[in-house]
Protein backbone atom coordinates (compact mmCIF):
# COMPACT_ATOMS: atom_id res chain seq x y z
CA UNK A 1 37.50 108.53 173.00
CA UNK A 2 40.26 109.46 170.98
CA UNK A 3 43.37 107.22 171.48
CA UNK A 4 43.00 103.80 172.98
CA UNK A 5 44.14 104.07 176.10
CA UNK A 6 45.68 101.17 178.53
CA UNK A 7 46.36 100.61 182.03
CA UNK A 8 49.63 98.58 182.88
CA UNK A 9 49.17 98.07 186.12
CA UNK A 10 53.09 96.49 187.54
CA UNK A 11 54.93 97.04 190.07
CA UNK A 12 58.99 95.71 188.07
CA UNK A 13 59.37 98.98 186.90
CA UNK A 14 61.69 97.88 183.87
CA UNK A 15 58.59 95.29 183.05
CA UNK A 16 56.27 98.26 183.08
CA UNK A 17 58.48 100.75 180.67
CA UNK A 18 59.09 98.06 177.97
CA UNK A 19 55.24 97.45 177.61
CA UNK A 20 54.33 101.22 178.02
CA UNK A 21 56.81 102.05 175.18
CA UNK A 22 55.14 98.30 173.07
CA UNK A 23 52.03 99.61 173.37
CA UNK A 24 52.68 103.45 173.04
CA UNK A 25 54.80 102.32 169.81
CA UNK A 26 51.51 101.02 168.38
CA UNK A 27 49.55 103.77 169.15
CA UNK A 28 48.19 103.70 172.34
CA UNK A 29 47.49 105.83 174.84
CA UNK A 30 49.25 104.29 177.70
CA UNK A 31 49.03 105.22 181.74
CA UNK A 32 51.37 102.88 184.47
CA UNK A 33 50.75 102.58 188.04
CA UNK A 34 53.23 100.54 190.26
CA UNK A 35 51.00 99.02 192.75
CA UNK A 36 47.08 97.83 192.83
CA UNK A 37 46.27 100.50 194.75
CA UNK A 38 47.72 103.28 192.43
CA UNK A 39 45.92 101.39 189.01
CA UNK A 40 42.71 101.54 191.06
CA UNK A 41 42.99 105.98 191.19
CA UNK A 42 44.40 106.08 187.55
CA UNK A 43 41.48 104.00 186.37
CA UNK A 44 39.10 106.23 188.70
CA UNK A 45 40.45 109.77 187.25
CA UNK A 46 41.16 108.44 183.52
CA UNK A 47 38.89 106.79 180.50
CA UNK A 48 41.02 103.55 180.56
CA UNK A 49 39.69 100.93 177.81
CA UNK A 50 41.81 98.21 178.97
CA UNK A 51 44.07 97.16 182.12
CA UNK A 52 46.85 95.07 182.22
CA UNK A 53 47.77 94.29 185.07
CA UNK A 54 50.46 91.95 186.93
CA UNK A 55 48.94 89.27 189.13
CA UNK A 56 51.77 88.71 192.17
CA UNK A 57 52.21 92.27 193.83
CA UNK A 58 53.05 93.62 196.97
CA UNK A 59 50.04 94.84 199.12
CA UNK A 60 47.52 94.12 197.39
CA UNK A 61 47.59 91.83 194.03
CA UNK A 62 45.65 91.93 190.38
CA UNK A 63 43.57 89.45 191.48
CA UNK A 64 42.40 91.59 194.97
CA UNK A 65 42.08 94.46 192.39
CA UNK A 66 39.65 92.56 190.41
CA UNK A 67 37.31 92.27 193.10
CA UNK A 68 37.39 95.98 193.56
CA UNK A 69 34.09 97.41 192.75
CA UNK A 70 35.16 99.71 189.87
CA UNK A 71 34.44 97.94 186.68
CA UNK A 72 37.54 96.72 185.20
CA UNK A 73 38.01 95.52 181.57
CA UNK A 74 40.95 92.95 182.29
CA UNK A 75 43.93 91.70 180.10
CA UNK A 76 46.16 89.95 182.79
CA UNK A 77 49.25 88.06 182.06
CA UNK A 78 52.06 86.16 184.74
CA UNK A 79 55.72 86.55 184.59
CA UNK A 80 57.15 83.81 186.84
């Protein structure tokens, strides 16, 4: 794999362009999705390394994602 890549996974869409442009700033590779659903088919199609991925969600939430069968290397974090 060439660039790292990472999976923000969040569905506040101003929450999920200041990490892409954090993390694209120090070099990674960075894909967004704005719902559980949508991380779940970017992960699917994509060589992700890591996922971030918000926890409270509409539909279905990070934590419903993690028990999707699709192995998932996880860095989650809560904004309350």
């Amino acid at each position: 794999m060439g660039k790292r890549s990472i999976l923000i996974v969040e569905d506040e869409e101003l929450m999920r362009n200041i990490l892409r442009r954090l993390l694209e700033a120090e070099g990674y590779s960075v894909f967004t999705a704005d719902s559980a659903e949508a991380g779940l088919r970017v992960f699917a199609e994509n060589e992700i390394a890591v996922t971030v991925t918000d926890i409270k969600m509409a539909g279905m939430d990070g934590l419903t994602m993690l028990d999707h069968p699709t192995p998932v290397k996880l860095l989650e974090y809560l904004l309350e």
